[in-house]
N, C-alpha and C. Protein backbone atom coordinates (compact mmCIF):
# COMPACT_ATOMS: atom_id res chain seq x y z
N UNK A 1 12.06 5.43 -19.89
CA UNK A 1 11.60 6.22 -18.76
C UNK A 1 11.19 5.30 -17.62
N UNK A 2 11.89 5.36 -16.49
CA UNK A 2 11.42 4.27 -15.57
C UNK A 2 10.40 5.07 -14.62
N UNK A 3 9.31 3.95 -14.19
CA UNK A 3 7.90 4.10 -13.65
C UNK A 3 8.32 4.62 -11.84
N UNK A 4 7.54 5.08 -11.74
CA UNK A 4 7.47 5.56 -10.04
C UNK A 4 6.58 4.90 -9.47
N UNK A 5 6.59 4.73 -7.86
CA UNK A 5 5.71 3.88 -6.95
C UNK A 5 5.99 5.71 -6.26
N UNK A 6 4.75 5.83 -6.04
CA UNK A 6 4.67 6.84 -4.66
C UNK A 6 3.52 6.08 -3.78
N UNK A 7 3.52 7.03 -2.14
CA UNK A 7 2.67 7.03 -1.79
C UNK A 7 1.67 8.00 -1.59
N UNK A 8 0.52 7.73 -0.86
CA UNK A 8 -0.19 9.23 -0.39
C UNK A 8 -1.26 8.70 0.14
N UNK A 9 -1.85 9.32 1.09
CA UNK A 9 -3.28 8.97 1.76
C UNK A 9 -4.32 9.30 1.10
N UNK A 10 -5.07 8.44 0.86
CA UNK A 10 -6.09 8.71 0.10
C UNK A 10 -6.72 9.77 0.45
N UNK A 11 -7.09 10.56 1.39
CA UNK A 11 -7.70 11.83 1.89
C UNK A 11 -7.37 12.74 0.80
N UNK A 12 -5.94 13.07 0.25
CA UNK A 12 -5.55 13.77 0.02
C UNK A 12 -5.73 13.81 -1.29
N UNK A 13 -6.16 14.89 -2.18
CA UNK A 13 -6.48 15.35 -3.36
C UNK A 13 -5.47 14.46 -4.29
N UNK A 14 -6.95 13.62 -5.31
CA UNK A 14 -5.98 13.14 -6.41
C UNK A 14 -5.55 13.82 -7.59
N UNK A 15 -4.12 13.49 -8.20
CA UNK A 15 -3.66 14.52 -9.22
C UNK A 15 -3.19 13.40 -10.53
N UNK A 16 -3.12 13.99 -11.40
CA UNK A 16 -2.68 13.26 -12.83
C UNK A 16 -1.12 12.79 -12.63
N UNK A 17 -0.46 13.07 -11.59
CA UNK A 17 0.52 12.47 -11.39
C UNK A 17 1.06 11.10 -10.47
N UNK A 18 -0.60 10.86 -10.13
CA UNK A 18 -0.46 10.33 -9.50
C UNK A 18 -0.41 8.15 -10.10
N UNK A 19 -1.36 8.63 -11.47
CA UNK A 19 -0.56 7.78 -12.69
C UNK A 19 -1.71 6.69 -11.73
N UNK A 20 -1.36 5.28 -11.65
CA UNK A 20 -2.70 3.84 -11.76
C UNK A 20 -2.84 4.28 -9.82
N UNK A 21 -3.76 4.71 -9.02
CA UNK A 21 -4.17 4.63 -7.68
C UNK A 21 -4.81 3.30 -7.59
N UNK A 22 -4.23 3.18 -6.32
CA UNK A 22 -3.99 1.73 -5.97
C UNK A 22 -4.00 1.50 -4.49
N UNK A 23 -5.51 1.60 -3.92
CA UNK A 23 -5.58 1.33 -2.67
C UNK A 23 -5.32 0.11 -1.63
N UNK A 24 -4.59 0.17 -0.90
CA UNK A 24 -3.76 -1.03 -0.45
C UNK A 24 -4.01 -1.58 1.24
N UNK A 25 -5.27 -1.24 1.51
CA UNK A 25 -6.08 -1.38 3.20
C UNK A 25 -6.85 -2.17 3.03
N UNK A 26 -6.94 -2.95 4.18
CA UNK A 26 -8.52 -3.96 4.09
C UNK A 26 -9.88 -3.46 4.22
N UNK A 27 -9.48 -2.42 4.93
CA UNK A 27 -10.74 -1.97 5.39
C UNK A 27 -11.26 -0.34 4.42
N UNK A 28 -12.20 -0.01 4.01
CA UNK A 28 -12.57 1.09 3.35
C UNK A 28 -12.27 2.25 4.35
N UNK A 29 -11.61 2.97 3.66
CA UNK A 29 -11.05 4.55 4.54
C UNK A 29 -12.55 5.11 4.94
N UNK A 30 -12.91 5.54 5.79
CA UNK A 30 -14.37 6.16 6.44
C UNK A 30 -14.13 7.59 5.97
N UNK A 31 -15.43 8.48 5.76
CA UNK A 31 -15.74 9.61 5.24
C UNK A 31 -15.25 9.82 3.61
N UNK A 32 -15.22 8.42 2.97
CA UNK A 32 -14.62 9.06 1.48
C UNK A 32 -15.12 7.71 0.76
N UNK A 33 -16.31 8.72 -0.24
CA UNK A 33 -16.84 7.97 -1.03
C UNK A 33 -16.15 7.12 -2.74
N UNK A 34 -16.41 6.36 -2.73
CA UNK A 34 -15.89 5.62 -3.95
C UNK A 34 -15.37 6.36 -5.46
N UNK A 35 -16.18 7.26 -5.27
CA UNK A 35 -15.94 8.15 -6.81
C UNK A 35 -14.90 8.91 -6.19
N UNK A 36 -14.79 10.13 -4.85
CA UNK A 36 -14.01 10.71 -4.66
C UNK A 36 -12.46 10.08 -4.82
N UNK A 37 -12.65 9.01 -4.30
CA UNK A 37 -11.36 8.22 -4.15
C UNK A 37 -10.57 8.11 -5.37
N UNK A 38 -11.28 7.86 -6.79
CA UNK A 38 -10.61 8.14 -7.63
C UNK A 38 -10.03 6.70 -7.80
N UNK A 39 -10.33 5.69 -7.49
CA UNK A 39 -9.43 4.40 -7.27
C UNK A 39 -9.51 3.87 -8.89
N UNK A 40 -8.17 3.24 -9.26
CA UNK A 40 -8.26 2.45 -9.98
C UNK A 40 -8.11 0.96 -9.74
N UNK A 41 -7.79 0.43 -8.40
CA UNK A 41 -8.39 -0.90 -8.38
C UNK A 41 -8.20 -0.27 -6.77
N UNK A 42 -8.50 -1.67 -5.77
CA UNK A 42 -8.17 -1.44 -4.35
C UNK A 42 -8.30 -2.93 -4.28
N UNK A 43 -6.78 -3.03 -3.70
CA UNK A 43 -6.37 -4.69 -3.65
C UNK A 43 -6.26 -5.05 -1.96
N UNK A 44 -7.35 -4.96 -1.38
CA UNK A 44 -7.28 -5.45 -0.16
C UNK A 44 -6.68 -6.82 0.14
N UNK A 45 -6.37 -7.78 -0.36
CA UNK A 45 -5.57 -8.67 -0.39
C UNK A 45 -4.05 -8.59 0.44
N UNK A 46 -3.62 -7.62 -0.51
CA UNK A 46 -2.65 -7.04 -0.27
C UNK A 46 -2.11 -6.62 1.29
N UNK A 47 -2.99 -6.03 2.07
CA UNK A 47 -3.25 -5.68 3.15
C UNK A 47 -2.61 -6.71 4.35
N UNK A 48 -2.05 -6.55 5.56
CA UNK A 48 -1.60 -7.12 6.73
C UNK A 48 -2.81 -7.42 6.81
N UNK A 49 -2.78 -9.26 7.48
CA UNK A 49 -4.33 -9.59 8.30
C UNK A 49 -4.80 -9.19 9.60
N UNK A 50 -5.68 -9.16 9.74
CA UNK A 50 -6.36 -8.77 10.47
C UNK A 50 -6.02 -8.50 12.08
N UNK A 51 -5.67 -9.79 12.58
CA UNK A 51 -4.41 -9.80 13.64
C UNK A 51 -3.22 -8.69 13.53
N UNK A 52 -2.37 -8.93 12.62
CA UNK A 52 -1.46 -8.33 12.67
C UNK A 52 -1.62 -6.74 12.83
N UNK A 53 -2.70 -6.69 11.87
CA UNK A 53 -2.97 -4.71 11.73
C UNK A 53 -3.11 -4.36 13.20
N UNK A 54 -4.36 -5.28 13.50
CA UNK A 54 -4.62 -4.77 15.03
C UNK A 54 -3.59 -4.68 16.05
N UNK A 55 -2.74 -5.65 16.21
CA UNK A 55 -1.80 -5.43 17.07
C UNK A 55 -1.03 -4.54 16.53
N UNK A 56 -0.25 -4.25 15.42
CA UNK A 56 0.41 -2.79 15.33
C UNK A 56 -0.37 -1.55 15.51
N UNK A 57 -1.79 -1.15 15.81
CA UNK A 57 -2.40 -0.20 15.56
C UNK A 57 -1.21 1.07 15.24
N UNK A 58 -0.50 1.70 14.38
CA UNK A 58 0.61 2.20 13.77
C UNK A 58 1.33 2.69 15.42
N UNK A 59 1.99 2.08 15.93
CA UNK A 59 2.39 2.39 17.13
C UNK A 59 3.78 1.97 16.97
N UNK A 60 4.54 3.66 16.36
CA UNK A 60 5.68 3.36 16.07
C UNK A 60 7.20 2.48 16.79
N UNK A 61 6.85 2.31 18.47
CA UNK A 61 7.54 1.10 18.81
C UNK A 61 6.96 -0.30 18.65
N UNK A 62 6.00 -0.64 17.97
CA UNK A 62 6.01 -1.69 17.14
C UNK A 62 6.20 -2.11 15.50
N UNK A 63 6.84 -0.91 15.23
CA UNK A 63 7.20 -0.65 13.61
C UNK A 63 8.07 -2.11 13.42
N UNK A 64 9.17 -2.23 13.79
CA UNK A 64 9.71 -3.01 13.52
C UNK A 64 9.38 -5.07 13.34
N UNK A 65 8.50 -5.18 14.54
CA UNK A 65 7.65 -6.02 14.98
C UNK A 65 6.78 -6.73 13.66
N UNK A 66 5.92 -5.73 13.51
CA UNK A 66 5.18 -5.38 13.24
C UNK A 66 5.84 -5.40 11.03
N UNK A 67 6.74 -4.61 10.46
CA UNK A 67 7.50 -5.32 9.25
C UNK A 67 7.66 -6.65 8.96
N UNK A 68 8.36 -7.35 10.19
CA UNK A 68 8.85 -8.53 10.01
C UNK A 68 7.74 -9.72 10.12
N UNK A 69 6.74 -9.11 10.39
CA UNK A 69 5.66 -10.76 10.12
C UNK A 69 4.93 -9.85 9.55
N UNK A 70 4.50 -8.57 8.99
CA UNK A 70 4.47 -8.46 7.39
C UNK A 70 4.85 -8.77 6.22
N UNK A 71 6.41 -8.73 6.54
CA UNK A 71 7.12 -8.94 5.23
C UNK A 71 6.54 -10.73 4.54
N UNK A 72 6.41 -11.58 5.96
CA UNK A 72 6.19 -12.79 5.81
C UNK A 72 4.87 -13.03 5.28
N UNK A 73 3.81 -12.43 5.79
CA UNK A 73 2.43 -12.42 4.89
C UNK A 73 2.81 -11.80 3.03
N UNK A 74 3.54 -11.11 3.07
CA UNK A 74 3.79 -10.66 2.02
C UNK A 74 4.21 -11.50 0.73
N UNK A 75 5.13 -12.70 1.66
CA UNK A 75 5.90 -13.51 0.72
C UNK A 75 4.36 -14.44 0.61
N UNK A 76 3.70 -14.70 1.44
CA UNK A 76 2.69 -15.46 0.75
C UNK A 76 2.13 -15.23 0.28
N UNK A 77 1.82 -13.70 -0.30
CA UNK A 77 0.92 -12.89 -1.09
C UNK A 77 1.48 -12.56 -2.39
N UNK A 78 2.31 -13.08 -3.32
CA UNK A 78 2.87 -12.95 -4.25
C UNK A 78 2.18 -12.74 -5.12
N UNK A 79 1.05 -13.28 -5.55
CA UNK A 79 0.19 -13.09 -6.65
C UNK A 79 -0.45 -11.43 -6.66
N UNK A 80 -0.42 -11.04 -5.15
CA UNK A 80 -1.41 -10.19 -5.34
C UNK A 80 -0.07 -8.54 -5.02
N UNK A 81 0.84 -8.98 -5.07
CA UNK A 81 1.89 -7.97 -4.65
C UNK A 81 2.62 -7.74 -6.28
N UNK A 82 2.75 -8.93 -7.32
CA UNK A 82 2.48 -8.92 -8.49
C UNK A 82 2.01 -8.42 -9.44
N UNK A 83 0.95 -7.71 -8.86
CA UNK A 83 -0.39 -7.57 -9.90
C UNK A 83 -0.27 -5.68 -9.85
N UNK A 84 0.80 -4.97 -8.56
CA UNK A 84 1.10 -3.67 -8.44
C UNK A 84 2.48 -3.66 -9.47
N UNK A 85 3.65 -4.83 -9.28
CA UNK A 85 4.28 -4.73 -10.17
C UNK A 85 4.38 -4.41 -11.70
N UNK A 86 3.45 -5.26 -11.75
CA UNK A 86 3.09 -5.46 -13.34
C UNK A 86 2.24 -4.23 -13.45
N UNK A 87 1.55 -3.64 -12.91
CA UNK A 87 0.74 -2.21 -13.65
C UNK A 87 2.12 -0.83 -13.19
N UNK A 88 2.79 -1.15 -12.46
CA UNK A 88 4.30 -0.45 -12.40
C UNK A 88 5.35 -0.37 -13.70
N UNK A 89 5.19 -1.56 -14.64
CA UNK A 89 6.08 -1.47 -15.37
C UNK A 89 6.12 -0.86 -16.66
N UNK A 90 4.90 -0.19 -17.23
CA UNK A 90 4.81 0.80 -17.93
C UNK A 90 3.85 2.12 -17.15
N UNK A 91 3.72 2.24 -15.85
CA UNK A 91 2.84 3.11 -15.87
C UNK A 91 3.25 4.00 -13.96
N UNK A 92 3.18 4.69 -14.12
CA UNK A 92 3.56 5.15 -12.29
C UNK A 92 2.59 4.85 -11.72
N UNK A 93 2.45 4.46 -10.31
CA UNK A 93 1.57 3.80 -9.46
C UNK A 93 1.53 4.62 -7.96
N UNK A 94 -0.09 5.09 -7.43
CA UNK A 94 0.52 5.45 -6.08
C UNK A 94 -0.31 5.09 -5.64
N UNK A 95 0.25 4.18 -4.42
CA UNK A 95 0.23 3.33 -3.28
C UNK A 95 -0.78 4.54 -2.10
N UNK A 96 -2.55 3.97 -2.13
CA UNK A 96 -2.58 4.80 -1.59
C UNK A 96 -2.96 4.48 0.23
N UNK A 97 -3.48 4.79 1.32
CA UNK A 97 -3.44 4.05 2.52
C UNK A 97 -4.16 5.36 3.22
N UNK A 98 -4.92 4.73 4.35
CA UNK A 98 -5.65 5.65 5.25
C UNK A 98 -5.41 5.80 6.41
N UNK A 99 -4.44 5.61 6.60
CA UNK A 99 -3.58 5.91 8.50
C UNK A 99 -3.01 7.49 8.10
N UNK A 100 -3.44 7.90 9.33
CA UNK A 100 -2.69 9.36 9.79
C UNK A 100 -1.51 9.70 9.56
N UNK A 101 -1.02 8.61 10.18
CA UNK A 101 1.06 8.18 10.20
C UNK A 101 1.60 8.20 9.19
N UNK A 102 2.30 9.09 8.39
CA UNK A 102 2.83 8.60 7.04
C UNK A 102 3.96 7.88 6.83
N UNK A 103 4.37 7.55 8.11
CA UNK A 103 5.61 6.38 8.11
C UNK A 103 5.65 5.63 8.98
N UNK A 104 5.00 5.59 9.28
CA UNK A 104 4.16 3.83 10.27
C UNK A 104 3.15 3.70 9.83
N UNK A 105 3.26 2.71 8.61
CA UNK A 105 1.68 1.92 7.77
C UNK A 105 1.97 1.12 6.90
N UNK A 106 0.80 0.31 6.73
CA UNK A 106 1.40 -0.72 5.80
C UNK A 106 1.91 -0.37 4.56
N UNK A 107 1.66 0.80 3.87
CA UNK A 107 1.91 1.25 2.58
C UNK A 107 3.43 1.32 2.61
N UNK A 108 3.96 2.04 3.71
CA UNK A 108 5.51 2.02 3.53
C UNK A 108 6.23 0.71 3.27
N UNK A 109 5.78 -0.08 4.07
CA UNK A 109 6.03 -1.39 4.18
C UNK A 109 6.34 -2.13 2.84
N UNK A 110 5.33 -2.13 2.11
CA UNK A 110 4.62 -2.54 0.83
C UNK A 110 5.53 -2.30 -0.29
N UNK A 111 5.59 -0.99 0.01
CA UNK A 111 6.46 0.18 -1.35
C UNK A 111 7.99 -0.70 -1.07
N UNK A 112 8.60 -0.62 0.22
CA UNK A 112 9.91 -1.24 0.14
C UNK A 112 9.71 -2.65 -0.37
N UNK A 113 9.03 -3.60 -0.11
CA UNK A 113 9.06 -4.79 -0.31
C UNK A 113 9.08 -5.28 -1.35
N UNK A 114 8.45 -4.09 -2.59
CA UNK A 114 8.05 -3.92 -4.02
C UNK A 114 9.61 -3.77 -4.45
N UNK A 115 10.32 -2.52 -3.73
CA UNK A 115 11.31 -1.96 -4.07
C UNK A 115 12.48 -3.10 -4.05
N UNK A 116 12.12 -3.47 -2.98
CA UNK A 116 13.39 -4.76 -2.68
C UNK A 116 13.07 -5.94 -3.76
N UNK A 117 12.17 -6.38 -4.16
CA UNK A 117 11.97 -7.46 -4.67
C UNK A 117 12.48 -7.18 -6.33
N UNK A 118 11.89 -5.89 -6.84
CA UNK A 118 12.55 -5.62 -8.44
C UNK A 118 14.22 -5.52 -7.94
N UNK A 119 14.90 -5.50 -7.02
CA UNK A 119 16.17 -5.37 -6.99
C UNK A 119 16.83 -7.07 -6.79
N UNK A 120 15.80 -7.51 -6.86
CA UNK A 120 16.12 -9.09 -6.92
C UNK A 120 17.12 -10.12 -8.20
C-alpha cells in the first residue's frame, strides 16, 4: 500500500486521514493553540529563511522566483526534508502550512520537492 503526502492548512479541521501532521512554517500559525493543532512534530527547519519568505510574501508573480532559491535552501536542508520522508514510508503524512493561498506556499513547494526527490 503506498503512503500519501497531502496538504492542508492547519486552520482546517484535523481528521484520521490525515495519518503523521507535520507542520512545515517557521513561524507559529496565530489564533491556534498547540493541542488544537493536533501536531505530530512541526519541523520549522524545514521552512524558507527568513529573507526569502519575506520577499515572496505568497505573491503569486513571484511564485516562480521565489521556488527556485527554495528549491536551493532545500538541497541544503536534507537532513531535515529526510526526516518527512522517512515517517512517509510506512505511514501517510500531511504537510500542514498557514498561508491563505493554497497554491502559493511553501508547502506546495516542499510536497513536489519530496515528490521529485523519491523519483530519484
Amino acid at each position: 500500500m503506498k503512503t500519501i503526502i497531502r496538504l492542508k492548512r492547519i486552520y482546517d479541521k484535523p481528521s484520521r486521514e490525515d495519518g503523521i501532521r507535520i507542520l512545515v512554517d517557521k513561524l507559529w500559525p496565530r489564533g491556534i493553540s498547540k493541542d488544537k493543532a493536533e501536531l505530530d512534530m512541526w519541523l520549522k527547519e524545514v521552512a524558507p529563511s527568513d529573507d526569502l519568505r519575506k520577499w515572496f510574501s505568497h505573491d503569486p508573480g513571484k511564485l516562480e522566483g521565489f521556488k527556485e532559491h527554495y528549491l536551493k535552501e532545500l538541497d541544503q536542508k536534507t537532513e531535515y526534508v529526510d526526516q518527512v520522508i522517512e515517517r512517509a514510508e510506512d505511514n501517510d503524512v500531511t504537510l500542514l502550512y498557514a498561508a491563505k493561498d493554497e497554491k502559493y506556499n511553501n508547502a506546495v513547494v516542499l510536497m513536489e520537492y519530496i515528490k521529485n526527490k523519491g523519483n530519484d
